[in-house]
C-alpha atoms as a PDB file:
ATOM      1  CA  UNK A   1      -0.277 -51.270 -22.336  1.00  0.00           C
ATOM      2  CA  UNK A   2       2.589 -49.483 -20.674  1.00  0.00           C
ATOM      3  CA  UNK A   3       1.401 -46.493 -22.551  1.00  0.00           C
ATOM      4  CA  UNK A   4      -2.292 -46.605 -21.955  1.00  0.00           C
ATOM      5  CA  UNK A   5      -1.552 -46.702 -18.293  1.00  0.00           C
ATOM      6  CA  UNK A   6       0.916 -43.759 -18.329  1.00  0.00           C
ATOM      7  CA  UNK A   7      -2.345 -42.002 -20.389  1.00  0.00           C
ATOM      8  CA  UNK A   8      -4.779 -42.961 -17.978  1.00  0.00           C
ATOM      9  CA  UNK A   9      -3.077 -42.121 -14.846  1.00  0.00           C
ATOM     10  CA  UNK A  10      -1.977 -38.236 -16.535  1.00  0.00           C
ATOM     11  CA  UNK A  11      -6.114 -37.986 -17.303  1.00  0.00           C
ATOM     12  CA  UNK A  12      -6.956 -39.267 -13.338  1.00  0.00           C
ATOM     13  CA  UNK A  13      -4.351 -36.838 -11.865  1.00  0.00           C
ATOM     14  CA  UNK A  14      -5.377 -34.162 -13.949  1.00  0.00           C
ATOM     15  CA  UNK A  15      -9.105 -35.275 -12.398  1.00  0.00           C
ATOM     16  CA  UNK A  16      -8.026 -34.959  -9.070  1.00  0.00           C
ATOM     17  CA  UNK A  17      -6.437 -31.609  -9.756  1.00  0.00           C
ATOM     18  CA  UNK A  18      -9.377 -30.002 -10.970  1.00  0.00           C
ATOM     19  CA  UNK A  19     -11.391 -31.812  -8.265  1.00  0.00           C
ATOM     20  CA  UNK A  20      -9.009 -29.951  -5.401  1.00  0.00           C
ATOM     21  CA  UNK A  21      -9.330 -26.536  -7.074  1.00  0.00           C
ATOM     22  CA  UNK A  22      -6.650 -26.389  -8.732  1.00  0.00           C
ATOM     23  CA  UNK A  23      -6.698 -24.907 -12.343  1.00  0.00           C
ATOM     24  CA  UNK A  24      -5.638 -26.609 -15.148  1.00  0.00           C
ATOM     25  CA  UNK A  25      -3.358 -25.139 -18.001  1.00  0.00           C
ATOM     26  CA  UNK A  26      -4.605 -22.176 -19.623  1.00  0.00           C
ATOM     27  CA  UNK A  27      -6.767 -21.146 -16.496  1.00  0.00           C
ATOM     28  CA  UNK A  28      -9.064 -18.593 -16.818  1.00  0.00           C
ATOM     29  CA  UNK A  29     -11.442 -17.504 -14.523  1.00  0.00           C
ATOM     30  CA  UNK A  30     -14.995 -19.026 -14.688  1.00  0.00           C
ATOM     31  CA  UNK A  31     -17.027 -16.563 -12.690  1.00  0.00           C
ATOM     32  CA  UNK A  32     -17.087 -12.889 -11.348  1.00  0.00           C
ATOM     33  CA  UNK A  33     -13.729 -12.009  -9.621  1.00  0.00           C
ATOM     34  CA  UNK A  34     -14.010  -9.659  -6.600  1.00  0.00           C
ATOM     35  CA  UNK A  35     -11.545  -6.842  -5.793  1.00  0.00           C
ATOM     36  CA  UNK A  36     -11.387  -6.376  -2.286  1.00  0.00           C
ATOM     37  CA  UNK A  37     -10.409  -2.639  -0.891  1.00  0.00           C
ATOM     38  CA  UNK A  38     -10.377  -2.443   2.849  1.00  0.00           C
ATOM     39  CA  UNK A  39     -11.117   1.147   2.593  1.00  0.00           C
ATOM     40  CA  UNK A  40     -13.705   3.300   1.942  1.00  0.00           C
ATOM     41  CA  UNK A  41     -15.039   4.465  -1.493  1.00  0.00           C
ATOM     42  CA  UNK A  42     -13.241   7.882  -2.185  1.00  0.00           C
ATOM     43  CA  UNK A  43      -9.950   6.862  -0.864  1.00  0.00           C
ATOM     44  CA  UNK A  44      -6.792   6.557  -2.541  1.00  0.00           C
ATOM     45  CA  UNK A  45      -6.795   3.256  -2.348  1.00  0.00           C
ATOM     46  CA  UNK A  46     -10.090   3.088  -3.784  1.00  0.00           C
ATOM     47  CA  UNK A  47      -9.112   5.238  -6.629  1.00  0.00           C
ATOM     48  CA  UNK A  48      -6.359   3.101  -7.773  1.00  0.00           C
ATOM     49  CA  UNK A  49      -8.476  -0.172  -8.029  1.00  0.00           C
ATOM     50  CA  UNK A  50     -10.908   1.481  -9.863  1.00  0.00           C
ATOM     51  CA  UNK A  51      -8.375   2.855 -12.089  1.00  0.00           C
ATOM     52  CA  UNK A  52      -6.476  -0.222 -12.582  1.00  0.00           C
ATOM     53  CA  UNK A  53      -9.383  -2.564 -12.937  1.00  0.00           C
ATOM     54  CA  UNK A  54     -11.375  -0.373 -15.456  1.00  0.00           C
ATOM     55  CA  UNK A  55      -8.006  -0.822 -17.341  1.00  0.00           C
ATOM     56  CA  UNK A  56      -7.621  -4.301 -16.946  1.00  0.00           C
ATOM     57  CA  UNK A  57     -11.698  -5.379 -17.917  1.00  0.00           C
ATOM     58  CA  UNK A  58     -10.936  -5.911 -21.412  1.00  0.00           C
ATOM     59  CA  UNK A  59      -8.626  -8.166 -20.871  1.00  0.00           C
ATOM     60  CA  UNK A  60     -10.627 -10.471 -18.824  1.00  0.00           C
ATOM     61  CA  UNK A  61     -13.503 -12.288 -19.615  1.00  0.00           C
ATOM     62  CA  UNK A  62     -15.466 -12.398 -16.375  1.00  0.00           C
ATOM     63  CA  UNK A  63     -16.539  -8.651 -14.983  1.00  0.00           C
ATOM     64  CA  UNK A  64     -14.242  -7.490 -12.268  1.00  0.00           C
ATOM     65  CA  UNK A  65     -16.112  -6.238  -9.075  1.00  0.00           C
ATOM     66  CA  UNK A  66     -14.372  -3.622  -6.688  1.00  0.00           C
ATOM     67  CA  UNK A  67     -15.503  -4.384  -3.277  1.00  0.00           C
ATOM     68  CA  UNK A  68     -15.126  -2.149  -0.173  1.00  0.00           C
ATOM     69  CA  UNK A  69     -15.172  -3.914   3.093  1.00  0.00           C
ATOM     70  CA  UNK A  70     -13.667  -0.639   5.288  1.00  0.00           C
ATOM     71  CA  UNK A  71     -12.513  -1.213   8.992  1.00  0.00           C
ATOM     72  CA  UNK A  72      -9.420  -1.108  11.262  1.00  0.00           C
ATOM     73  CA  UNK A  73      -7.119   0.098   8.371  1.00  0.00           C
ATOM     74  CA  UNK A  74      -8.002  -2.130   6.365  1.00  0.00           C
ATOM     75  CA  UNK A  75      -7.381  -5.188   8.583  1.00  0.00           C
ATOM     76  CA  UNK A  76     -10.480  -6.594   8.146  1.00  0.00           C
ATOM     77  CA  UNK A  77     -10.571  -7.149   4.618  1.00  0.00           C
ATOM     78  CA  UNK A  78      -7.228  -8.619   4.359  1.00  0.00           C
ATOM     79  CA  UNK A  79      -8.750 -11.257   7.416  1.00  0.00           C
ATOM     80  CA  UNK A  80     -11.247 -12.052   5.458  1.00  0.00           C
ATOM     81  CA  UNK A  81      -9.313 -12.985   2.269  1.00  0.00           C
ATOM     82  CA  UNK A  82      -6.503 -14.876   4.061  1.00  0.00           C
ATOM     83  CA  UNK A  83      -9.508 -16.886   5.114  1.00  0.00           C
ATOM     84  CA  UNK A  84     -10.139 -18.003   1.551  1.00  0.00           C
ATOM     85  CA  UNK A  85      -8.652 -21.105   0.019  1.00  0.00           C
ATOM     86  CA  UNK A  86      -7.662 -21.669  -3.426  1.00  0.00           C
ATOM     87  CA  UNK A  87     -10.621 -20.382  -5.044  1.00  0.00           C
ATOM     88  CA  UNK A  88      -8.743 -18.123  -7.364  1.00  0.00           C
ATOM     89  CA  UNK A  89     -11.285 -15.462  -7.938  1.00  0.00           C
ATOM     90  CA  UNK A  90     -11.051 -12.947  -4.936  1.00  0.00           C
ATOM     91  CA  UNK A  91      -7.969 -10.211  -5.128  1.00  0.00           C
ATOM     92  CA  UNK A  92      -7.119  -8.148  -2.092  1.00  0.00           C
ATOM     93  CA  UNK A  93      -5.662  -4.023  -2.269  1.00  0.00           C
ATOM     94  CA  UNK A  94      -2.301  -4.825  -0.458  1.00  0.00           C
ATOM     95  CA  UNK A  95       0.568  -3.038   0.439  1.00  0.00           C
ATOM     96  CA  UNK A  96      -0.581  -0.435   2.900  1.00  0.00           C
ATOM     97  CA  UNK A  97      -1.185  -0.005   6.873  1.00  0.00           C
ATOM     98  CA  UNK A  98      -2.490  -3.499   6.595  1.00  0.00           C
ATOM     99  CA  UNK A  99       0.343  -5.263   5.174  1.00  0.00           C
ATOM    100  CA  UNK A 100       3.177  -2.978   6.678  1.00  0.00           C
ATOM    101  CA  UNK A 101       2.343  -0.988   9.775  1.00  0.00           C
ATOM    102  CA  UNK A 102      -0.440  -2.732  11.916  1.00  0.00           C
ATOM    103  CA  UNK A 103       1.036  -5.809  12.390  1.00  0.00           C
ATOM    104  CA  UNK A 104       3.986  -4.386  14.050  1.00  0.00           C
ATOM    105  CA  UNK A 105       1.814  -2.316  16.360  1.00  0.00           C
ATOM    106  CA  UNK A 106      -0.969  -5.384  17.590  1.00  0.00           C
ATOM    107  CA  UNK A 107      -1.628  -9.140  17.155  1.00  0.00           C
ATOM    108  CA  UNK A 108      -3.873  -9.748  13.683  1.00  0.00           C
ATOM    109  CA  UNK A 109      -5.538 -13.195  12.663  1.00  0.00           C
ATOM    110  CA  UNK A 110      -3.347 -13.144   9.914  1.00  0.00           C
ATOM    111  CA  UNK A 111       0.332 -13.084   9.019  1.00  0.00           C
ATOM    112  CA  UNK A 112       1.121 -10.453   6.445  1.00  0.00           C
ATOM    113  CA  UNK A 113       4.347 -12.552   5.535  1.00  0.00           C
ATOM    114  CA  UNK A 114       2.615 -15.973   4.798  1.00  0.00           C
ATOM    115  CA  UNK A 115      -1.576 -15.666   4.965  1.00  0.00           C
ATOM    116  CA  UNK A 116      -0.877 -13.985   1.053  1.00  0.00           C
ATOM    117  CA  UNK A 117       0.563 -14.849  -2.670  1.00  0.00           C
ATOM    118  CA  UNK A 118       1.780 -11.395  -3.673  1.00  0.00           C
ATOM    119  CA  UNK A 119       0.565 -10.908  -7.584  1.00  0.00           C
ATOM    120  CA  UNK A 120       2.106  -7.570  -8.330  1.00  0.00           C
ATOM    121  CA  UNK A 121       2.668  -4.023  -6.971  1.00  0.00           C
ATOM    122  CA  UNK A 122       1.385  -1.391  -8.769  1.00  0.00           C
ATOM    123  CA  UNK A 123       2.120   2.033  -7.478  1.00  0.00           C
ATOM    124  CA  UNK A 124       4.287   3.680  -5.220  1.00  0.00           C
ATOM    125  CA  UNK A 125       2.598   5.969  -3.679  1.00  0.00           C
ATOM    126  CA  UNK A 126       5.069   8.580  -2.205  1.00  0.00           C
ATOM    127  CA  UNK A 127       4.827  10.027   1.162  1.00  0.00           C
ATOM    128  CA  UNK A 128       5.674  13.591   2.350  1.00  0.00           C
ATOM    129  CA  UNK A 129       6.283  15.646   5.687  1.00  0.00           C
ATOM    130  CA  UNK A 130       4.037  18.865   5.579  1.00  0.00           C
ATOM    131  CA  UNK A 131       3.909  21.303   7.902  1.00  0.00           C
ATOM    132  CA  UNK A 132       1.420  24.710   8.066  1.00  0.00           C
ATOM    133  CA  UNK A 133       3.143  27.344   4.947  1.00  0.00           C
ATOM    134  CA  UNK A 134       3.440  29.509   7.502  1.00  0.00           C
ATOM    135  CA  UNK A 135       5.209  27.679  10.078  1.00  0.00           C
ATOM    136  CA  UNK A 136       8.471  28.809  11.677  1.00  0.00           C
ATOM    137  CA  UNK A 137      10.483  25.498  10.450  1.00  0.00           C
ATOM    138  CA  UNK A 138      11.624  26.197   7.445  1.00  0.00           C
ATOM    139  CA  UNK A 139      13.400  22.429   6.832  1.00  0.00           C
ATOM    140  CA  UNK A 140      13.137  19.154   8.982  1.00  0.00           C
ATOM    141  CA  UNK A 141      16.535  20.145  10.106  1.00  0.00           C
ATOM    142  CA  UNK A 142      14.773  22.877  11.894  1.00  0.00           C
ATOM    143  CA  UNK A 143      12.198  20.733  13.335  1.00  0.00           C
ATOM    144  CA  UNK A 144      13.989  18.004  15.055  1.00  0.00           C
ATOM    145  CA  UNK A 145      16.434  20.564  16.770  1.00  0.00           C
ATOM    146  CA  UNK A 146      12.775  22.114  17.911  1.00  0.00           C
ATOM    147  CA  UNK A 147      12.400  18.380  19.062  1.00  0.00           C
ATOM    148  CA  UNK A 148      15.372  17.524  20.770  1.00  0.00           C
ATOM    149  CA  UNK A 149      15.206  21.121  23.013  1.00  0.00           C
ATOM    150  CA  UNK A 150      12.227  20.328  24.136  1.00  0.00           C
ATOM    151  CA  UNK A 151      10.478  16.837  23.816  1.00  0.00           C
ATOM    152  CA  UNK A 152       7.189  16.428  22.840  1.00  0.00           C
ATOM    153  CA  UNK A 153       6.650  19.810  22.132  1.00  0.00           C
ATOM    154  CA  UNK A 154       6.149  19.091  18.357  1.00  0.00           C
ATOM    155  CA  UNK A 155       3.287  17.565  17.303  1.00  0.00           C
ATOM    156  CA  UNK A 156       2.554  15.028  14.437  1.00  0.00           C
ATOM    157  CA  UNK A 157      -1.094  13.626  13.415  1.00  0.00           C
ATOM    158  CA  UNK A 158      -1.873  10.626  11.881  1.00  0.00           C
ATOM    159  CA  UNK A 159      -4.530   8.772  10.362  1.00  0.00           C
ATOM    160  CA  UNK A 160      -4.890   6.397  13.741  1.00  0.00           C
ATOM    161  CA  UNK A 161      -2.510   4.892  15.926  1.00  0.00           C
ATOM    162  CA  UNK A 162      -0.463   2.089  14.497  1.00  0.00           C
ATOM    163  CA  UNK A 163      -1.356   3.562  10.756  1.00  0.00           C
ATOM    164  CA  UNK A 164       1.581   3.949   8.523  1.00  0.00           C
ATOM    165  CA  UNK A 165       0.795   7.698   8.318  1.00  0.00           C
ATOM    166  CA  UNK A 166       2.081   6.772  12.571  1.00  0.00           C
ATOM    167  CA  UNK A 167       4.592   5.052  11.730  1.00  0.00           C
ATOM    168  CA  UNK A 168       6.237   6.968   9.669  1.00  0.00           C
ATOM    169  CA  UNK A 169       7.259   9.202  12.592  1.00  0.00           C
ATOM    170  CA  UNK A 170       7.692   6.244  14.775  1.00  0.00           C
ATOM    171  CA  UNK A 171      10.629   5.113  12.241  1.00  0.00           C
ATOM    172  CA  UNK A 172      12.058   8.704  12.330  1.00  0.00           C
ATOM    173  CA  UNK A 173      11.880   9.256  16.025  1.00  0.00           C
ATOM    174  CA  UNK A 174      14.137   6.823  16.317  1.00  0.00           C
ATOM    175  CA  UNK A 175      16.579   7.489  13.383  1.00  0.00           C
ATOM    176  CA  UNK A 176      16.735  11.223  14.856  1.00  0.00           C
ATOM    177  CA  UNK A 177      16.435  10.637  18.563  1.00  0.00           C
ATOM    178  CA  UNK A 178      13.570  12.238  19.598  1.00  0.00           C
ATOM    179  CA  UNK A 179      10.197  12.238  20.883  1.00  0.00           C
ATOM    180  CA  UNK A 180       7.439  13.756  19.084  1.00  0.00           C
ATOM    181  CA  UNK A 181       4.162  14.408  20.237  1.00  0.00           C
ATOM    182  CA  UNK A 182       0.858  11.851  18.588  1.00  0.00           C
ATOM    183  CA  UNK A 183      -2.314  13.158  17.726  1.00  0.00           C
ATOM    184  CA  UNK A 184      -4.319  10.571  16.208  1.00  0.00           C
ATOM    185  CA  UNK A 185      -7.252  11.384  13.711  1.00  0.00           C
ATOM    186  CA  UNK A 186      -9.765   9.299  12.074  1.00  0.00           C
ATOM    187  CA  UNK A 187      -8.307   9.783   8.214  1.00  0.00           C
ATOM    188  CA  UNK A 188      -5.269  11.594   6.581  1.00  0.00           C
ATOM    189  CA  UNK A 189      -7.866  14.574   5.353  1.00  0.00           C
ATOM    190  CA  UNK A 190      -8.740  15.573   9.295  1.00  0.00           C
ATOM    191  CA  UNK A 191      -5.090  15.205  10.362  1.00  0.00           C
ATOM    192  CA  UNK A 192      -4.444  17.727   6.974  1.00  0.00           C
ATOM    193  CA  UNK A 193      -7.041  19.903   8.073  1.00  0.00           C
ATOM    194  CA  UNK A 194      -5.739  19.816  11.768  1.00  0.00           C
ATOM    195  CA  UNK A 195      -1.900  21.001  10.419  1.00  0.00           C
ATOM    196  CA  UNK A 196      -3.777  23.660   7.619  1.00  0.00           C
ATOM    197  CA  UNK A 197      -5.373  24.639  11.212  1.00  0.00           C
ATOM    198  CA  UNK A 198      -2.727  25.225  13.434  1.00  0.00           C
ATOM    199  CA  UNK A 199      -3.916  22.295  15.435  1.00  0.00           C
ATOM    200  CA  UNK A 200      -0.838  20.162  14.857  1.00  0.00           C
ATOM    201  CA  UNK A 201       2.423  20.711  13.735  1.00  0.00           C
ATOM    202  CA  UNK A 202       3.326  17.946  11.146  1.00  0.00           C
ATOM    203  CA  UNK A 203       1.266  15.353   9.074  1.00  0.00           C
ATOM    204  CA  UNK A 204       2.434  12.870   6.405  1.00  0.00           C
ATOM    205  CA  UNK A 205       0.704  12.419   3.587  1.00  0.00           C
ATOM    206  CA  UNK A 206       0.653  11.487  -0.409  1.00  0.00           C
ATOM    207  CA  UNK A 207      -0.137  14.009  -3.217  1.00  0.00           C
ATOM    208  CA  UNK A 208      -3.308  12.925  -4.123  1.00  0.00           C
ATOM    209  CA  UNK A 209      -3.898  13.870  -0.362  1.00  0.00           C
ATOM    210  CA  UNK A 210      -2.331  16.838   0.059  1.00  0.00           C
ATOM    211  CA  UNK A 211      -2.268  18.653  -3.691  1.00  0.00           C
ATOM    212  CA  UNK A 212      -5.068  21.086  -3.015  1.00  0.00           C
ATOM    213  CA  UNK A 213      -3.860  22.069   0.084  1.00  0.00           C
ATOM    214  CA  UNK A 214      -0.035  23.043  -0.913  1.00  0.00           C
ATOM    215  CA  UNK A 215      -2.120  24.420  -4.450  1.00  0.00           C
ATOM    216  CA  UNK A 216      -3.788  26.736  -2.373  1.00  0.00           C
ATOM    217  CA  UNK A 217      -0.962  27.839   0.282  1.00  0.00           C
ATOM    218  CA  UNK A 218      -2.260  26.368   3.287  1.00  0.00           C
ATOM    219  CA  UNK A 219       0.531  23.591   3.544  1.00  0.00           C
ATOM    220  CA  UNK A 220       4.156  23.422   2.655  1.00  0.00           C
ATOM    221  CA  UNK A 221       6.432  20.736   2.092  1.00  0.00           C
ATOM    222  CA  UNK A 222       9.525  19.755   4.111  1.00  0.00           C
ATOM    223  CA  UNK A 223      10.654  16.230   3.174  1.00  0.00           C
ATOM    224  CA  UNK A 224       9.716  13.189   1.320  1.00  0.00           C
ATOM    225  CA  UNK A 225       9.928   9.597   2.796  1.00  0.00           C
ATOM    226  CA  UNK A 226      10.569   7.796  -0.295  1.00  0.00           C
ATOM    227  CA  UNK A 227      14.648   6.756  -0.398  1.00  0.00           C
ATOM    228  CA  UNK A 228      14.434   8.964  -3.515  1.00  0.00           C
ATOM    229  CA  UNK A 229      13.366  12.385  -4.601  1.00  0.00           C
ATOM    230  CA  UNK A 230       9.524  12.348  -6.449  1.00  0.00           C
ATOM    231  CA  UNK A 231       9.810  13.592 -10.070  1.00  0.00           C
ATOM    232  CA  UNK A 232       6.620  15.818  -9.174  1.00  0.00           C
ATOM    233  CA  UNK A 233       8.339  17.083  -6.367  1.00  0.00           C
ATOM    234  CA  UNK A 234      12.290  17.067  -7.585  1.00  0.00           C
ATOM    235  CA  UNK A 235      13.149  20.481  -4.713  1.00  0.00           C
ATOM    236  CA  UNK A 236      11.925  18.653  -2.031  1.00  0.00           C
ATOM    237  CA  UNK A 237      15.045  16.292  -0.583  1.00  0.00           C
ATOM    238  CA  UNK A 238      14.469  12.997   0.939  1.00  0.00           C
ATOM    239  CA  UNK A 239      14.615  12.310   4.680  1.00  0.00           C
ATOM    240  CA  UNK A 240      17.599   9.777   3.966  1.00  0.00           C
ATOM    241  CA  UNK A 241      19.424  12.774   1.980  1.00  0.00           C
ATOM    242  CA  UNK A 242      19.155  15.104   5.235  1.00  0.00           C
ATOM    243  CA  UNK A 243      20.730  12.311   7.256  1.00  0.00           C
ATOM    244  CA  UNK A 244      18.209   9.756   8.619  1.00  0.00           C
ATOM    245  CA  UNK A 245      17.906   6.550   6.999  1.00  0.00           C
ATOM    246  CA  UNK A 246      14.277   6.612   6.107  1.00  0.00           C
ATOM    247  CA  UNK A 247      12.285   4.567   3.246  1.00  0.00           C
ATOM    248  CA  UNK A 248       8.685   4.149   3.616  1.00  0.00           C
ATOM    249  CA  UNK A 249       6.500   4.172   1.308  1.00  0.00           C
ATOM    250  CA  UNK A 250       2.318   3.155   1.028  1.00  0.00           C
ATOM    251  CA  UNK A 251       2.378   0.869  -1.463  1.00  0.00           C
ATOM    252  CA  UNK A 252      -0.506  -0.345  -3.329  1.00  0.00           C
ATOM    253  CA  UNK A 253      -0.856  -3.425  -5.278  1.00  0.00           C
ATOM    254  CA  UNK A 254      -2.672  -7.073  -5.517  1.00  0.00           C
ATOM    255  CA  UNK A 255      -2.123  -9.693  -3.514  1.00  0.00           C
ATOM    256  CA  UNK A 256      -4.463 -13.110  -3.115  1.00  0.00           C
ATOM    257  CA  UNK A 257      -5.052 -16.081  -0.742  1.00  0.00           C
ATOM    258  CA  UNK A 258      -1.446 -18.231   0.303  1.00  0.00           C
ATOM    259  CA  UNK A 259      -3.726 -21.134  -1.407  1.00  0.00           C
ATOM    260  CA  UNK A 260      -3.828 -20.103  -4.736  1.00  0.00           C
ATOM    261  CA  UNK A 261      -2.617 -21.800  -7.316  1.00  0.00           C
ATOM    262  CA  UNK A 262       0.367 -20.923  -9.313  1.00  0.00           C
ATOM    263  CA  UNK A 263      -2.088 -20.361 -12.666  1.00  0.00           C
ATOM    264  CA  UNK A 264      -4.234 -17.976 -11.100  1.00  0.00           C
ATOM    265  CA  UNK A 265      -2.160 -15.823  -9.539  1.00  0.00           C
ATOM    266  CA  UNK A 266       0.214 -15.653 -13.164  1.00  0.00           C
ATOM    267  CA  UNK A 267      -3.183 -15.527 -15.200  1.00  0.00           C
ATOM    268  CA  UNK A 268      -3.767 -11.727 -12.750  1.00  0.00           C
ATOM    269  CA  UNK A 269      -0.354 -10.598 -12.938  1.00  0.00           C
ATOM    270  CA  UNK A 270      -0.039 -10.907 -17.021  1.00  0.00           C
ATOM    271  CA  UNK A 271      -3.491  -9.430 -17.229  1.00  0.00           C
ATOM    272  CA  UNK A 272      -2.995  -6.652 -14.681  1.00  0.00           C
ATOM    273  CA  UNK A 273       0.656  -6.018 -16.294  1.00  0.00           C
ATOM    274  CA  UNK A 274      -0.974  -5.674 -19.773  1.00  0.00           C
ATOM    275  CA  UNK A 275      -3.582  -3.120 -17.908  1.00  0.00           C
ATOM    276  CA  UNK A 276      -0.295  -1.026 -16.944  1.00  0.00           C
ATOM    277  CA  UNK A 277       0.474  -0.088 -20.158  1.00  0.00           C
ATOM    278  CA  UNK A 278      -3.335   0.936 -20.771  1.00  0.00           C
ATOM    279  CA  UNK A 279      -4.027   4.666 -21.550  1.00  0.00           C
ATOM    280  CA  UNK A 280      -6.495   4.883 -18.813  1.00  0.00           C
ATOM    281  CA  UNK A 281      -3.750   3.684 -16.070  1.00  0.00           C
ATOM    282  CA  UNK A 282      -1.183   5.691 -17.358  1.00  0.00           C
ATOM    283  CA  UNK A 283      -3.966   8.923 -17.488  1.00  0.00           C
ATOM    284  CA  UNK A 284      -4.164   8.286 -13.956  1.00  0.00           C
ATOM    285  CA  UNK A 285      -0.285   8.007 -12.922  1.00  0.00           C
ATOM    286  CA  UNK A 286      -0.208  11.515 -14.349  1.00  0.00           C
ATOM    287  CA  UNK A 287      -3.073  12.774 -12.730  1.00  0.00           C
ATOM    288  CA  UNK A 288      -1.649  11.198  -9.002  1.00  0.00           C
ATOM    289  CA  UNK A 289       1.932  12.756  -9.758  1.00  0.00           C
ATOM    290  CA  UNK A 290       3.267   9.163  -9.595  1.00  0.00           C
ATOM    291  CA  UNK A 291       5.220   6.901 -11.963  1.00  0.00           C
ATOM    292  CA  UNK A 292       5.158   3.105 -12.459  1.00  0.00           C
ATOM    293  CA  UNK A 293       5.690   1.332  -9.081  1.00  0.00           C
ATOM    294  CA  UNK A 294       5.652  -2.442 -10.455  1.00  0.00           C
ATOM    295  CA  UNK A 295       7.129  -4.837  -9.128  1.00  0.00           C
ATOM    296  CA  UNK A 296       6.672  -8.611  -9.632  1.00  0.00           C
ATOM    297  CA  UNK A 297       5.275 -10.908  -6.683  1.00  0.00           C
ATOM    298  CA  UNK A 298       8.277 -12.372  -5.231  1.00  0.00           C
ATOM    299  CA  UNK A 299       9.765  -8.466  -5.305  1.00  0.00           C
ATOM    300  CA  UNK A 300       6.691  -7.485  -3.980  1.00  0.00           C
ATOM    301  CA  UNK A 301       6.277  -9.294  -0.702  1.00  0.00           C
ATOM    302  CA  UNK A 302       9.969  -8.101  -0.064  1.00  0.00           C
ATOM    303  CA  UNK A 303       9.236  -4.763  -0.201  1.00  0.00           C
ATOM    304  CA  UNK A 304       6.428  -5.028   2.107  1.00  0.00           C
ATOM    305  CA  UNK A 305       8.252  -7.573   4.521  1.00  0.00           C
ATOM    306  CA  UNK A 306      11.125  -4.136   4.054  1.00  0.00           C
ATOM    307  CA  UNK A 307       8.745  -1.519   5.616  1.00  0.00           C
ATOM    308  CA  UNK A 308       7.418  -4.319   8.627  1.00  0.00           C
ATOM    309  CA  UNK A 309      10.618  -4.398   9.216  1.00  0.00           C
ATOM    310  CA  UNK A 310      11.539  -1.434   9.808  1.00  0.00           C
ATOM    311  CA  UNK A 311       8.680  -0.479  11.927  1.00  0.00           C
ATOM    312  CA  UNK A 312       9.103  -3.581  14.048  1.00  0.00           C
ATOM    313  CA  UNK A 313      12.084  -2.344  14.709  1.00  0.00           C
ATOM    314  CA  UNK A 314      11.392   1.299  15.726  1.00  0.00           C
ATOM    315  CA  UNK A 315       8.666   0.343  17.986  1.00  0.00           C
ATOM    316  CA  UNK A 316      10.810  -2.469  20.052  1.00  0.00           C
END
């Protein structure tokens, strides 16, 4: 008897589980699973989920759907998946403007730090400081000395105020002591155009971004943001190397609702992991002029919690 009741009450918690949502062991997901990108199609943050899931389909038995809900930096898409509960089949493109940047800059019906379970990063994707090729600086060195004779008299664009493309230069006017000049655009490709132009002086950007204009000697490299040097780029030195401590980086990875249970969100980071070492993913690494950026969950949500922090701080 002692037995049959130790049996019986397992079998009605296990009920109850399934009953609040919760998956049972060896979850696996029952229904399309939506990839949310809060950008639109094109973007690089577009091209990585597509990447990534195509890589991951064949490991998972319901079809993957990307999903692009664009607006506000991607602010709100990540509102509407905190939103969810812990329905375990939605994933949200994290790790950018609106995990990192925004936040600091305005007041968001979410909390970056707590609304999300991280799953996994997936790429780092490296930033750089470009200015026209034929522009007078020849190093950053060059340009904040242009900066601190004259304030504001150097220009930066950006792909919209409080965007971590903004924020970038935020984090460095501080670090360096001056003020720069903003000139916000509506993307990173009009604020590239605006430097190739004349229009601005400086722009921050990521390969995929900027390749065809440095290809075709319209742009040239100063710096990189990273807090090391890019293997694609191993002349250019790091902002931290040329004496301001600088690491920001636009990450990109998965994160999903804070409700989720444990067994979804370790079901998508085993699967997704496996995907990493797909030819297709690592076709597209080499094709971005990136290398791995994973990182667990837990590692994750540190490294975003890293860049909020630091732009918190420049802004106060």
């Amino acid at each position: 008897m002692p037995h049959r009741r130790v049996l019986l009450g397992g079998l009605a918690a296990l009920a109850a589980g399934r009953a609040a949502g919760q998956p049972a062991p060896g979850w696996e997901p029952t229904r399309p699973v939506q990839c949310i990108i809060g950008f639109a199609p094109g973007g690089g943050a577009d091209l990585i989920a597509r990447a990534i899931v195509e890589a991951a389909q064949p490991l998972i038995p319901q079809p993957l759907f990307v999903v692009n809900r664009p607006g506000a930096g991607g602010t709100l898409a990540a509102q509407q998946v905190a939103a969810l509960g812990a329905e375990g089949h939605t994933l949200l493109m994290g790790g950018g403007s609106e995990s990192t940047s925004i936040p600091a800059w305005r007041q968001l019906p979410y909390d970056p730090r707590t609304s999300f379970r991280a799953v996994m990063r997936l790429m780092r994707q490296r930033m750089f400081i470009l200015v026209k090729a034929d522009s007078p600086w020849r190093s950053m060195a060059e340009v904040i000395a242009a900066a601190k004779a004259k304030p504001q008299a150097v220009s930066h664009g950006s792909s919209g105020i409080g965007s971590i493309y903004h924020s970038v230069f935020v984090v460095l006017e501080k670090r360096a002591g001056v003020e720069l000049l903003h000139v916000p655009y509506t993307g990173g490709a009009p604020g590239l155009q605006a430097v190739a132009a004349g229009q601005v002086d400086l722009m921050v950007a990521s390969p995929e971004e900027f390749r065809g204009l440095t290809d075709g000697g319209l742009l040239r490299i100063l710096a990189c943001c990273s807090a090391d040097r890019a293997e694609s780029y191993p002349g250019v030195p790091t902002l931290k190397e040329l004496g301001w401590s600088l690491d920001i980086e636009n990450m990109k990875g998965w994160v999903m609702p804070a409700a989720t249970p444990d067994a979804a969100v370790a079901y998508f980071h085993d699967r997704f992991r496996a995907a990493m070492a797909r030819p297709g993913w690592r076709a597209f690494l080499e094709r971005a002029g990136d290398t791995d950026g994973y990182l667990d969950g837990p590692a994750f949500q540190r490294a975003m919690d890293g860049v909020l922090d630091a732009i918190t701080a420049a802004k106060a």
